[in-house]
N, C-alpha and C. Protein backbone atom coordinates (compact mmCIF):
# COMPACT_ATOMS: atom_id res chain seq x y z
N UNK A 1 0.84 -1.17 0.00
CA UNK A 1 0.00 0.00 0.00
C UNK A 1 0.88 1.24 0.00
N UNK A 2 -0.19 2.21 -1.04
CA UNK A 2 1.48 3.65 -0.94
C UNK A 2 0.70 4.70 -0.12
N UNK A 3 1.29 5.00 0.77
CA UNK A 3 1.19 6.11 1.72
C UNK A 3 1.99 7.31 1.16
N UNK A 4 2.81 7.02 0.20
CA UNK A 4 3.72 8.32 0.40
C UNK A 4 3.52 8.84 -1.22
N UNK A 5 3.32 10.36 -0.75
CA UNK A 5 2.79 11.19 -2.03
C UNK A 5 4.04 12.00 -2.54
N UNK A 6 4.40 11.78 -3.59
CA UNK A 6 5.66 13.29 -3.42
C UNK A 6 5.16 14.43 -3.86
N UNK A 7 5.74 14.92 -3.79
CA UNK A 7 5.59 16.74 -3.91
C UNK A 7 5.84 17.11 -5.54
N UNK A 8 5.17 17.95 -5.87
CA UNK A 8 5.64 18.28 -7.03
C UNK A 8 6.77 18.82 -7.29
N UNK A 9 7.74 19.43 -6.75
CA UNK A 9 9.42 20.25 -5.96
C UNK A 9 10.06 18.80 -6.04
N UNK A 10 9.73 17.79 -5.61
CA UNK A 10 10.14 16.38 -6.11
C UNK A 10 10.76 15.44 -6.95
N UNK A 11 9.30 15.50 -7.79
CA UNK A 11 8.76 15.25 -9.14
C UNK A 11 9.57 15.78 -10.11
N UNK A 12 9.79 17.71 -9.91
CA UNK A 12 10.23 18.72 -11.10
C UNK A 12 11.59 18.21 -11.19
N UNK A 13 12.40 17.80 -10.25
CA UNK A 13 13.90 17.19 -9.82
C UNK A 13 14.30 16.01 -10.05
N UNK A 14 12.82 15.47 -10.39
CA UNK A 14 13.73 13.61 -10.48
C UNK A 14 13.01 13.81 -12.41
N UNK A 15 12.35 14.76 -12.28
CA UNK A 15 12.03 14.46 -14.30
C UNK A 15 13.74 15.39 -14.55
N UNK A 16 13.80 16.22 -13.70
CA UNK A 16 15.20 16.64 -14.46
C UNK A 16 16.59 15.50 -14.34
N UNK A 17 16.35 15.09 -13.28
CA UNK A 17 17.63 13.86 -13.36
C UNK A 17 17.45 12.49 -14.48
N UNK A 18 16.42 12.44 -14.42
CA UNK A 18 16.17 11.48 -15.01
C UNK A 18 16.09 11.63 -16.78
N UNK A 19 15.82 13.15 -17.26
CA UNK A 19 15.84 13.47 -18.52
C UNK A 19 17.49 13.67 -19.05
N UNK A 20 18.23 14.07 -17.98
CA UNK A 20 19.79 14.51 -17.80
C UNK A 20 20.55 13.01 -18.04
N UNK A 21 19.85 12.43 -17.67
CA UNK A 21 20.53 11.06 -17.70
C UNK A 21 19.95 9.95 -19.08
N UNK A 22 19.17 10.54 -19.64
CA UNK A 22 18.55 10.02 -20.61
C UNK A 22 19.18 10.22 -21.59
N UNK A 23 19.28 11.91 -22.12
CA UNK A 23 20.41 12.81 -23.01
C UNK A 23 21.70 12.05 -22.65
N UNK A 24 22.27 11.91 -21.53
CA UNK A 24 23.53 11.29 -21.20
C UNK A 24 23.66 9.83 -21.83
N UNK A 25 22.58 9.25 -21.65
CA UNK A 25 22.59 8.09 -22.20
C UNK A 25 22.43 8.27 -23.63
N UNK A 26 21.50 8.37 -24.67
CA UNK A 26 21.28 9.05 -25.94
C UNK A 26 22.94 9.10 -26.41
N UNK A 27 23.86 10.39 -26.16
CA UNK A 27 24.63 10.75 -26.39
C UNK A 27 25.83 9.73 -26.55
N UNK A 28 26.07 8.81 -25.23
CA UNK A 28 26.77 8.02 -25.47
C UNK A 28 26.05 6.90 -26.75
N UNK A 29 25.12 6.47 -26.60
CA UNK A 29 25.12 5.02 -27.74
C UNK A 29 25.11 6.04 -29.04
N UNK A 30 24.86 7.37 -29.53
CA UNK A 30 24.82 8.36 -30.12
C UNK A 30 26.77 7.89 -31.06
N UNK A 31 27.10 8.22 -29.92
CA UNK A 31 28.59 8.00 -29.65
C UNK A 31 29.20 6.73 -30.51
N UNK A 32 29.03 5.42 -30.05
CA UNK A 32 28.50 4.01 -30.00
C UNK A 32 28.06 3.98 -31.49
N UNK A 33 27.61 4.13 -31.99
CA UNK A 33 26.80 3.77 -33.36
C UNK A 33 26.79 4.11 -34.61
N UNK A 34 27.32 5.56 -34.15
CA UNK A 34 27.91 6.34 -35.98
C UNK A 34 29.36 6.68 -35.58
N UNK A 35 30.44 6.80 -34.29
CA UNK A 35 31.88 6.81 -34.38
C UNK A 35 32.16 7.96 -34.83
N UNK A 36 31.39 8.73 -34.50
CA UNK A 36 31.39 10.29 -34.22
C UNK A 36 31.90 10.64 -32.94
N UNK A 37 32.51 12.10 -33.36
CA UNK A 37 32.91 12.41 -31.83
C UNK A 37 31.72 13.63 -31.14
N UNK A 38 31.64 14.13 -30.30
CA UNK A 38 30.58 14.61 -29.34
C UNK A 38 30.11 15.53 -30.34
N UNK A 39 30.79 16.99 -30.58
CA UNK A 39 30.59 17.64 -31.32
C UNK A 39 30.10 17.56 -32.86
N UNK A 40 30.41 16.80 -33.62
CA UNK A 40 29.88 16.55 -34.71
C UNK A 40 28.68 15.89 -34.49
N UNK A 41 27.85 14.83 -33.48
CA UNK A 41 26.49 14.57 -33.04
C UNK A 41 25.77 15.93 -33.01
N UNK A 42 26.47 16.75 -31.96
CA UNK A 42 25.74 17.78 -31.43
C UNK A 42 25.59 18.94 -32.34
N UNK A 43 26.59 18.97 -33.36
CA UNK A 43 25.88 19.85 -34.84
C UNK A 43 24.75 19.09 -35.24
N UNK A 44 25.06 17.97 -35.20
CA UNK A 44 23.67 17.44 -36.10
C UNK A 44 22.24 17.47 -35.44
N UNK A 45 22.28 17.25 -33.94
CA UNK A 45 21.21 17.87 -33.41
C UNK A 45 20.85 19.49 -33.59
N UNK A 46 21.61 20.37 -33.66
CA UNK A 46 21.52 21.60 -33.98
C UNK A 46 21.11 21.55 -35.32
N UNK A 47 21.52 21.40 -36.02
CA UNK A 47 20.97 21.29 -37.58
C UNK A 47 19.45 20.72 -37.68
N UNK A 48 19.10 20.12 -36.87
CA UNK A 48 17.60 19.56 -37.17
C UNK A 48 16.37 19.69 -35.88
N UNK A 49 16.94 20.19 -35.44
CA UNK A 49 16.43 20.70 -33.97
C UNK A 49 16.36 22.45 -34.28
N UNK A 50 17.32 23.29 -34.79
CA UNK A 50 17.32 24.46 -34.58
C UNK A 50 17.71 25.09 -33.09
N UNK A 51 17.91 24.50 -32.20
CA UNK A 51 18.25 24.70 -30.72
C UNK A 51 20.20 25.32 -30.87
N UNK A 52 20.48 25.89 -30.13
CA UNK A 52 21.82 26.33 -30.31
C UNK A 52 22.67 25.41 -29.78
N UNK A 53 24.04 25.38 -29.87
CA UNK A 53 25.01 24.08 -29.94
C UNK A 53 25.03 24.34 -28.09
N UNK A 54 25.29 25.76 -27.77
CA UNK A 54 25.27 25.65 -26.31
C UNK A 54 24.22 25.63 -25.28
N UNK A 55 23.02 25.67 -26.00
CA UNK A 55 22.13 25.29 -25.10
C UNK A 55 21.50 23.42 -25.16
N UNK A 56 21.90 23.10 -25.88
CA UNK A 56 21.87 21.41 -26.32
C UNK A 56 23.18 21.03 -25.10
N UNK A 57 24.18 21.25 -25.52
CA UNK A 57 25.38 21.28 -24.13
C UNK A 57 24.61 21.32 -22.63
N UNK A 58 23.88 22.19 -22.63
CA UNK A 58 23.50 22.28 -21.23
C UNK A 58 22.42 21.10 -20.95
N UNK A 59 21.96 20.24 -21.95
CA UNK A 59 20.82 19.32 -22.12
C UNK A 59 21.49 18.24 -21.01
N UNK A 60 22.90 18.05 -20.86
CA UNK A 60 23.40 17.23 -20.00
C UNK A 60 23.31 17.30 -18.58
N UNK A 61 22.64 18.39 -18.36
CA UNK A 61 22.30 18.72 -16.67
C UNK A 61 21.02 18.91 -16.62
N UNK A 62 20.37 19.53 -17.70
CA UNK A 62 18.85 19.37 -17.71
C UNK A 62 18.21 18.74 -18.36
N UNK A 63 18.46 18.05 -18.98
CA UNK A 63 17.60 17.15 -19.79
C UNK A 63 17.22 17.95 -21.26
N UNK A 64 16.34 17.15 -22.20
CA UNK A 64 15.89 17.58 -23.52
C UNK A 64 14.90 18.72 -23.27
N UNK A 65 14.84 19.91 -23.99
CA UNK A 65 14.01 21.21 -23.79
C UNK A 65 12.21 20.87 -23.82
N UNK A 66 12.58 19.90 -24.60
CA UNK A 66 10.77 19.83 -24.72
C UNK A 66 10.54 18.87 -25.99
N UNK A 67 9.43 17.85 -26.29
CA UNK A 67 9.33 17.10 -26.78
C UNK A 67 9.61 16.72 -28.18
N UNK A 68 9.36 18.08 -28.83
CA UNK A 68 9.38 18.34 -29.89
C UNK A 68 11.17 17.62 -30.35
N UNK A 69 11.91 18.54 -29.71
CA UNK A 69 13.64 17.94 -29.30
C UNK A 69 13.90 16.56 -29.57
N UNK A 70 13.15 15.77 -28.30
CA UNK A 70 12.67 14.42 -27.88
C UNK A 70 12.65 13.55 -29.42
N UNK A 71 11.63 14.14 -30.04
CA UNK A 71 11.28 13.39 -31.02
C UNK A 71 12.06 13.30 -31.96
N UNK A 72 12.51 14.48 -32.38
CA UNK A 72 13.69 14.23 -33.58
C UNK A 72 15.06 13.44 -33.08
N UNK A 73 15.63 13.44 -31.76
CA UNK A 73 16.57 12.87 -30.90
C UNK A 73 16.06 11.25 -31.25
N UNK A 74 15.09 11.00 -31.14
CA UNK A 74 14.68 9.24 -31.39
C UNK A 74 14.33 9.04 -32.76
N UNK A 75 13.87 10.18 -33.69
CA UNK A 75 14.58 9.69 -34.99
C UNK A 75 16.04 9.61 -35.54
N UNK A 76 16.84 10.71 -34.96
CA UNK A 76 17.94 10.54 -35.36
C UNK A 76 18.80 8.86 -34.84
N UNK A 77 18.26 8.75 -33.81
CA UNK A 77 18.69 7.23 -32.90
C UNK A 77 18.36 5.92 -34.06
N UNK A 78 16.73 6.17 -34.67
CA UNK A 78 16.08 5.27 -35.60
C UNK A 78 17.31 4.80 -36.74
N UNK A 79 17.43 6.65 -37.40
CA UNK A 79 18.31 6.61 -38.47
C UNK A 79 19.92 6.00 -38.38
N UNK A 80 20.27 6.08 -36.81
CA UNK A 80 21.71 5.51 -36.67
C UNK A 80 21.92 3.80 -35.92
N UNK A 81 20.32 3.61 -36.68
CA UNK A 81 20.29 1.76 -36.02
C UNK A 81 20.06 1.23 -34.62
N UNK A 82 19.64 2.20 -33.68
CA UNK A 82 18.70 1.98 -32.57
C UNK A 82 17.72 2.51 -32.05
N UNK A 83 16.77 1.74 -31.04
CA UNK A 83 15.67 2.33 -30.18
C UNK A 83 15.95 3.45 -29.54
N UNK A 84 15.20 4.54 -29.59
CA UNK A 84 15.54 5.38 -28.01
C UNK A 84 14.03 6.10 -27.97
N UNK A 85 13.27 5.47 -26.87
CA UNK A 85 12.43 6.20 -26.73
C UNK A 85 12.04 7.87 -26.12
N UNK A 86 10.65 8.28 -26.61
CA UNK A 86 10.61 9.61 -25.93
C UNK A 86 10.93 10.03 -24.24
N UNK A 87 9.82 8.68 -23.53
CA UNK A 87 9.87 8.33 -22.34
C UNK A 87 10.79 8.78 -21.68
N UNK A 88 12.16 7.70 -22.08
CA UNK A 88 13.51 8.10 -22.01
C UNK A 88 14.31 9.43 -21.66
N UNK A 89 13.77 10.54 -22.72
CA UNK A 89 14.24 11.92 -22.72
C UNK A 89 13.16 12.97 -21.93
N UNK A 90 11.89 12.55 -21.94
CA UNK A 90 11.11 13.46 -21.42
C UNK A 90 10.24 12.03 -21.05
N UNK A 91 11.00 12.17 -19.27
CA UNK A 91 10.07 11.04 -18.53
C UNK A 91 8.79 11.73 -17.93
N UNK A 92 7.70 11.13 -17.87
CA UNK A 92 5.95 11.18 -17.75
C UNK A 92 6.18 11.34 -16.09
N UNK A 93 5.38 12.37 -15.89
CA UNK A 93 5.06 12.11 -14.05
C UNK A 93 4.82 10.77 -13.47
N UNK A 94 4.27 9.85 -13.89
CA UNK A 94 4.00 8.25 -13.72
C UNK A 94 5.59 7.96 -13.63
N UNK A 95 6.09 8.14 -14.28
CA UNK A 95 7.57 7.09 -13.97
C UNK A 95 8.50 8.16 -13.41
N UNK A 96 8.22 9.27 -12.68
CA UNK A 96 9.22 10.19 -11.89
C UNK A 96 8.69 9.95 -10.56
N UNK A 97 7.17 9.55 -10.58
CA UNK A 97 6.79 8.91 -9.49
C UNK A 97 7.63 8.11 -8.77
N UNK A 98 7.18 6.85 -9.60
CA UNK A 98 7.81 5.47 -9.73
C UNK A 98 9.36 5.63 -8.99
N UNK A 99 9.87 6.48 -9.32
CA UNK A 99 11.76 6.66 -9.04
C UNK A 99 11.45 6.86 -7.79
N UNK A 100 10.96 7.65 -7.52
CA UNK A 100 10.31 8.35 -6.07
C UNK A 100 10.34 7.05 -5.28
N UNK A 101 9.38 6.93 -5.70
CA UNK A 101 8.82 5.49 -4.39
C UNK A 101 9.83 4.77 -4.41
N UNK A 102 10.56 4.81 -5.64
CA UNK A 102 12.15 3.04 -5.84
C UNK A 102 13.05 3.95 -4.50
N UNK A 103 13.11 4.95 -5.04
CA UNK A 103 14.44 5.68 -4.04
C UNK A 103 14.03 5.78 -2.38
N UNK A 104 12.99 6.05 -2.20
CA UNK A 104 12.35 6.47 -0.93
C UNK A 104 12.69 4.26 -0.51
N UNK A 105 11.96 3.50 -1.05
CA UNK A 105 11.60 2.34 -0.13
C UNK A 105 12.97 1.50 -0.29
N UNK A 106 13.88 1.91 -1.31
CA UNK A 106 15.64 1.22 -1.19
C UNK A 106 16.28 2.00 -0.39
N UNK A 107 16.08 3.50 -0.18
CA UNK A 107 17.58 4.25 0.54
C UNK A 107 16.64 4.77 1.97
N UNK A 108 15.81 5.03 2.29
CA UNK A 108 15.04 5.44 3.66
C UNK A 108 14.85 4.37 4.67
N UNK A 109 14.85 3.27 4.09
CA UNK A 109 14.56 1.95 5.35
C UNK A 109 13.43 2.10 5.54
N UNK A 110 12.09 2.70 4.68
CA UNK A 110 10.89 2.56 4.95
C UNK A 110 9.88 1.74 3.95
């Protein structure tokens, strides 16, 4: 039974870790799959995204800007021979939940 609600101050923090770590992930199999180095990926997201090279840079602490991003990021993944879902880059309140409750009932002893 779940007793424990999180907060939305929570929520806004674990969709950002969790989107930060998504891009992080992305980037590396990104990495992994066409034998590109960082920068030449990250033009190519700029080129089809329209987002600037240094605010895509900062995508590594905050995650993808907004879905739209998201989506072309998992076609470009399609086009270089793997899955990467949206989920992934822009995680749903349902699964920032979910982290919530994993982290709270593994690291609290409750």
């Amino acid at each position: 039974m779940r007793n424990y609600t999180p907060s939305q101050l929570e929520i806004n923090a674990m969709r950002q870790e969790l989107a930060a770590n998504g891009f992080t992930s992305f980037m590396r199999k990104m990495k992994e799959c066409t034998n590109k180095p960082t920068i030449d990926i990250i033009k190519v997201i700029s080129a089809e995204t329209g987002v600037k090279r240094d605010d895509i840079r900062s995508w590594k602490h905050q995650g993808v800007c907004n879905g739209a991003c998201a989506n072309v990021l998992c076609g470009l993944a399609e086009e270089s021979g793997f899955y990467f879902g949206k989920h992934m880059l822009v995680p749903t309140k349902a699964v920032c939940e979910q982290w919530l409750e994993h982290e709270r009932h593994n690291f609290s002893g409750k």
